[in-house]
N, C-alpha and C. Protein backbone atom coordinates (compact mmCIF):
# COMPACT_ATOMS: atom_id res chain seq x y z
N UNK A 1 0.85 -1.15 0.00
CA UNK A 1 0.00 0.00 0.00
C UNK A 1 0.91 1.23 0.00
N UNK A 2 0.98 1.73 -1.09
CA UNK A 2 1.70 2.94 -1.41
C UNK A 2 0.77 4.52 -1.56
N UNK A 3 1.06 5.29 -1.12
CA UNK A 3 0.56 6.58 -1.71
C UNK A 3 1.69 7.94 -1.60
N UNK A 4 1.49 8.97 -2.09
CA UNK A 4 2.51 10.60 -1.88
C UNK A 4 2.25 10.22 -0.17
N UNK A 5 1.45 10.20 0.52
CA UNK A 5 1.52 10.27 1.60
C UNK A 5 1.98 9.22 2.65
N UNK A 6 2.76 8.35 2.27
CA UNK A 6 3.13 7.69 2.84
C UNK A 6 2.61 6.19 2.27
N UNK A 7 3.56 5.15 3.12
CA UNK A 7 2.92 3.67 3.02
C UNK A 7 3.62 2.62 3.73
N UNK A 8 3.40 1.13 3.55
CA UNK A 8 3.83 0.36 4.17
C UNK A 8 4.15 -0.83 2.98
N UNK A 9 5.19 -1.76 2.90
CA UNK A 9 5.42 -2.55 2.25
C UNK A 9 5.34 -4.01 3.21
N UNK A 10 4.73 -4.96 2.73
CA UNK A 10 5.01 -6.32 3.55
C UNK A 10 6.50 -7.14 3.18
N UNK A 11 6.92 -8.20 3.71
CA UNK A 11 8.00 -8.75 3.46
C UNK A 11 6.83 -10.23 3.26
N UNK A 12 6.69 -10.94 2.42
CA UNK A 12 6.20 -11.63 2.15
C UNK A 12 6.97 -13.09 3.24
N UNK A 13 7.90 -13.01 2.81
CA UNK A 13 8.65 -14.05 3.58
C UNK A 13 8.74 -13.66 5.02
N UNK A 14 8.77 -12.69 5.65
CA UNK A 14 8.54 -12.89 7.31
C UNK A 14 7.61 -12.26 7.70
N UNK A 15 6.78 -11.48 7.22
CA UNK A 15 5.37 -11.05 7.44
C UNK A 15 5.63 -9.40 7.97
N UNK A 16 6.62 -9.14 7.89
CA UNK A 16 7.04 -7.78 8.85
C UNK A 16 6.43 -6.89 7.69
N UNK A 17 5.73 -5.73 8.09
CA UNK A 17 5.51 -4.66 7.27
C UNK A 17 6.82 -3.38 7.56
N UNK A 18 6.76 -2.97 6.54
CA UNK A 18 8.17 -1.80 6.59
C UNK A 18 7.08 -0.22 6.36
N UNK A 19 7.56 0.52 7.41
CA UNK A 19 6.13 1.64 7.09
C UNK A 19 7.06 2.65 6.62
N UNK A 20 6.91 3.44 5.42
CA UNK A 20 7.78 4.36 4.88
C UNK A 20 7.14 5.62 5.30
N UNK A 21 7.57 6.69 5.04
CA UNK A 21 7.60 8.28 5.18
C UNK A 21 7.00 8.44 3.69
N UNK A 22 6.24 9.43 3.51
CA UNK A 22 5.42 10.43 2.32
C UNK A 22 6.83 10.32 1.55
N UNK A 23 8.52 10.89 2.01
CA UNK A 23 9.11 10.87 1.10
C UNK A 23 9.64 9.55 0.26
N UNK A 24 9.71 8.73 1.20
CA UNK A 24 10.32 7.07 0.92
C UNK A 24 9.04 6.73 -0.06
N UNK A 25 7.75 6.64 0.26
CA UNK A 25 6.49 6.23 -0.55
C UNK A 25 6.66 6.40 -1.85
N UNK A 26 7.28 8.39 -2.16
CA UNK A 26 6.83 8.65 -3.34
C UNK A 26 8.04 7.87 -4.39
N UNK A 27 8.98 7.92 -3.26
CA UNK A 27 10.33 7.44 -4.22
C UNK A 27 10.17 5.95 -4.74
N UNK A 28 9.60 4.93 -3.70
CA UNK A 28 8.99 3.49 -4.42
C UNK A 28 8.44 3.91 -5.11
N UNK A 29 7.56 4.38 -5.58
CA UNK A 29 6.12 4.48 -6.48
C UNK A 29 7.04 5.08 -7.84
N UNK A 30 7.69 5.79 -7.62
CA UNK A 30 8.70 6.38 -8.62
C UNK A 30 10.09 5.06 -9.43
N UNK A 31 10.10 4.45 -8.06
CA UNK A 31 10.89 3.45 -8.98
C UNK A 31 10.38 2.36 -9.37
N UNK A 32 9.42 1.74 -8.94
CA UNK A 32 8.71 1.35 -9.60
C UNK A 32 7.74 1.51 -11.30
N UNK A 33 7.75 2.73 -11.56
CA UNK A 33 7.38 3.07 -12.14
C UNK A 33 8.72 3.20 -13.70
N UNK A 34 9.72 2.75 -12.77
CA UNK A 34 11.09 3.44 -14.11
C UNK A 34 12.00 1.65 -14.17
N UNK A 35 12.61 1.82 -15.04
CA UNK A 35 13.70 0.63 -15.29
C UNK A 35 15.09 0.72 -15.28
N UNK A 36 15.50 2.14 -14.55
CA UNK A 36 16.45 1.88 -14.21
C UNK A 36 16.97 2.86 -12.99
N UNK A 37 17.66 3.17 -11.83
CA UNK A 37 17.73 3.65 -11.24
C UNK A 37 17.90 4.97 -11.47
N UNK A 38 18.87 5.17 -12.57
CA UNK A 38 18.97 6.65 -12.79
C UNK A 38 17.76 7.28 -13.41
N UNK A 39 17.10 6.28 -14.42
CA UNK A 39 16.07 7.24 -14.71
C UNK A 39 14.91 7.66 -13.65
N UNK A 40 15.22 6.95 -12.23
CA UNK A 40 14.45 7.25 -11.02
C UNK A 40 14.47 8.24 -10.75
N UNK A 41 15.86 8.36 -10.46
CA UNK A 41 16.48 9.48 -9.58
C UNK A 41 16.13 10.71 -10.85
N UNK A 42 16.09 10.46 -11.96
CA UNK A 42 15.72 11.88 -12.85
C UNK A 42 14.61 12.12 -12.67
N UNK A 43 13.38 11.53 -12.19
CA UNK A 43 11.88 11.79 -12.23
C UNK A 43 11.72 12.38 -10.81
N UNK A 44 12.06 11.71 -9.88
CA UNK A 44 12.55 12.24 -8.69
C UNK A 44 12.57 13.44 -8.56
N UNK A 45 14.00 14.03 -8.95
CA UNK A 45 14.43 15.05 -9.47
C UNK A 45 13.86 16.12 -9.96
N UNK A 46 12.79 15.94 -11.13
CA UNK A 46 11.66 16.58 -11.73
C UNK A 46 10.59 17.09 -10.75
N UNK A 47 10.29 16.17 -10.28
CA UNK A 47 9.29 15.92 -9.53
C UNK A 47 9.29 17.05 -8.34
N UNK A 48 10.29 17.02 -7.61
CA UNK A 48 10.71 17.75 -6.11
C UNK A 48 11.16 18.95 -6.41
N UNK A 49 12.14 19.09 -7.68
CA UNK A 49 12.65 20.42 -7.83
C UNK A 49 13.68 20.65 -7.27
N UNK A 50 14.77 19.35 -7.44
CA UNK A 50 16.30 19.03 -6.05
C UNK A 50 17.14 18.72 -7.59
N UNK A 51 18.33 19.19 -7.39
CA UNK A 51 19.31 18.56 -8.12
C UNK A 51 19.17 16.99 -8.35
N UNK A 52 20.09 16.60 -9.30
CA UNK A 52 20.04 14.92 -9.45
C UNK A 52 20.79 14.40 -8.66
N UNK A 53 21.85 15.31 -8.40
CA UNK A 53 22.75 14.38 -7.02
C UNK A 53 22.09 14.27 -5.88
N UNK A 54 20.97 14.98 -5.44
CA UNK A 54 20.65 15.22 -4.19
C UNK A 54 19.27 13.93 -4.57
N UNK A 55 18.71 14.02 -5.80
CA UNK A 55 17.62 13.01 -6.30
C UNK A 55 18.56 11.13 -5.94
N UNK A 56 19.43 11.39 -7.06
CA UNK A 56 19.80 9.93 -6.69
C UNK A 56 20.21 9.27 -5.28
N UNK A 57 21.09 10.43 -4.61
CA UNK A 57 20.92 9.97 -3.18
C UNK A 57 20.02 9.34 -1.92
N UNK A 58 18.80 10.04 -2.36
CA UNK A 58 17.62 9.82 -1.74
C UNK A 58 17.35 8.93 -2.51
N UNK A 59 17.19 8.25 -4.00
CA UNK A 59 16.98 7.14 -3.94
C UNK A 59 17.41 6.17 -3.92
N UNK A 60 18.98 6.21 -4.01
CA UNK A 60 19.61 5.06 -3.24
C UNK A 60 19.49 5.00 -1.85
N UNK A 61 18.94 5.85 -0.45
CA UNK A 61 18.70 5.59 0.66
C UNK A 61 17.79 4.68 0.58
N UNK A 62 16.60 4.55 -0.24
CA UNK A 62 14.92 3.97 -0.03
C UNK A 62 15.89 2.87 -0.72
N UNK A 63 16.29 2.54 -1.76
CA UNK A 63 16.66 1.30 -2.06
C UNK A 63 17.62 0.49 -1.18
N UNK A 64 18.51 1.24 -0.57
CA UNK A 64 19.26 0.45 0.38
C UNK A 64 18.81 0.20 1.56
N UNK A 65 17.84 0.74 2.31
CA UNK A 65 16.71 0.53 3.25
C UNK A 65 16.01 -0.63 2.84
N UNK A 66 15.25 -1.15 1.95
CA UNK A 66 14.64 -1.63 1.39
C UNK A 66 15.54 -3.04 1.22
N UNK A 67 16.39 -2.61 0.42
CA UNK A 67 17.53 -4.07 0.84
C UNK A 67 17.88 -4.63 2.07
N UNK A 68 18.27 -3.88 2.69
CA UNK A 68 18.53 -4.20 4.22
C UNK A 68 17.58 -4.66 5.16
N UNK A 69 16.29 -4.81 4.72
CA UNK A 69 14.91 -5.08 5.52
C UNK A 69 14.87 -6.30 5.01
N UNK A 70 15.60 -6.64 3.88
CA UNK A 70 15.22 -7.59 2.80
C UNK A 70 13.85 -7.57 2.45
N UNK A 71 12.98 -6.99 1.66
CA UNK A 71 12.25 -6.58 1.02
C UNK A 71 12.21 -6.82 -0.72
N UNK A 72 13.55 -6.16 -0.95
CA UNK A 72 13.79 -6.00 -2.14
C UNK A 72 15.89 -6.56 -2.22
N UNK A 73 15.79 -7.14 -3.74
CA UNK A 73 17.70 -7.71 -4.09
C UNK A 73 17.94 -7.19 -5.12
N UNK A 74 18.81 -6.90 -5.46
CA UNK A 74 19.50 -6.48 -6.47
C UNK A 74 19.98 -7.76 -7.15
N UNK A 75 19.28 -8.20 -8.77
CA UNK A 75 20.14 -8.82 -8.81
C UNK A 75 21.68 -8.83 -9.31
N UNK A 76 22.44 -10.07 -9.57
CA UNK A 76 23.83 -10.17 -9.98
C UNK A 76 24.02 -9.31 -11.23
N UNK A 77 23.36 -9.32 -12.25
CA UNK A 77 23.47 -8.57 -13.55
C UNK A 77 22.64 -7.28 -13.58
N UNK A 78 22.84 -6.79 -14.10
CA UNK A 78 21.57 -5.42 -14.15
C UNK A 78 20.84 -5.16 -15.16
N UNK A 79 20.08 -6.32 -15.67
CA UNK A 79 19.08 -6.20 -16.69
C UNK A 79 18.63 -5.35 -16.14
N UNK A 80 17.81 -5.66 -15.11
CA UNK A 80 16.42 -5.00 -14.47
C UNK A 80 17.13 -4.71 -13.07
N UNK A 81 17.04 -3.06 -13.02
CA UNK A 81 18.04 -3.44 -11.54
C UNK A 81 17.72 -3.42 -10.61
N UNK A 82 16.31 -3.64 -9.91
CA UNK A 82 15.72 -4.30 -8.39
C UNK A 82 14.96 -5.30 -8.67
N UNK A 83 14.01 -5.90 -8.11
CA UNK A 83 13.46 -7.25 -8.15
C UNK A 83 12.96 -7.06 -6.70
N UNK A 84 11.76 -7.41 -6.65
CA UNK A 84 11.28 -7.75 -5.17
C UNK A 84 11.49 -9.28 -4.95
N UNK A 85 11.87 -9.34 -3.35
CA UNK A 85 11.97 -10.27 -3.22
C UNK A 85 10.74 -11.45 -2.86
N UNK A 86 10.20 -12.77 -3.08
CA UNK A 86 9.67 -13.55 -2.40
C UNK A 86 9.71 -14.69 -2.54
């Protein structure tokens, strides 16, 4: 359950929900929405009205959060470069 205003993601495999911030929300919904990280961080970017360095940063925080909860893996190659996990 995602929205601008916030949300929560489940971990399918241990049942834990991860509750994000309005800013973390919009940035899933944003990468989700793109196929590759940078073009995240450019919509991001658009979006907020922040430089791209300051864009990609913030979305490598939500993605490395997100990893670290195990939620979401990166895989080995970078066809596609997140993958949820389950």
């Amino acid at each position: 359950m995602l929205t601008d205003e916030g949300g929560a993601i489940l971990n399918e495999r241990t049942g834990h929900w991860s509750y994000l911030t309005p800013t973390a929300a919009s940035a899933v919904l944003i990468l989700l929405s793109s196929t590759t990280e940078d073009q995240a961080a450019g919509q991001y970017a658009d979006r907020y009205g922040i430089s791209r360095d300051q864009a990609a940063s913030d979305v490598r925080a939500v993605t490395d959060a997100l990893i670290q909860q195990g939620v979401i893996s990166r895989p080995p190659v970078r066809r596609s470069w997140w993958r949820w996990r389950r």
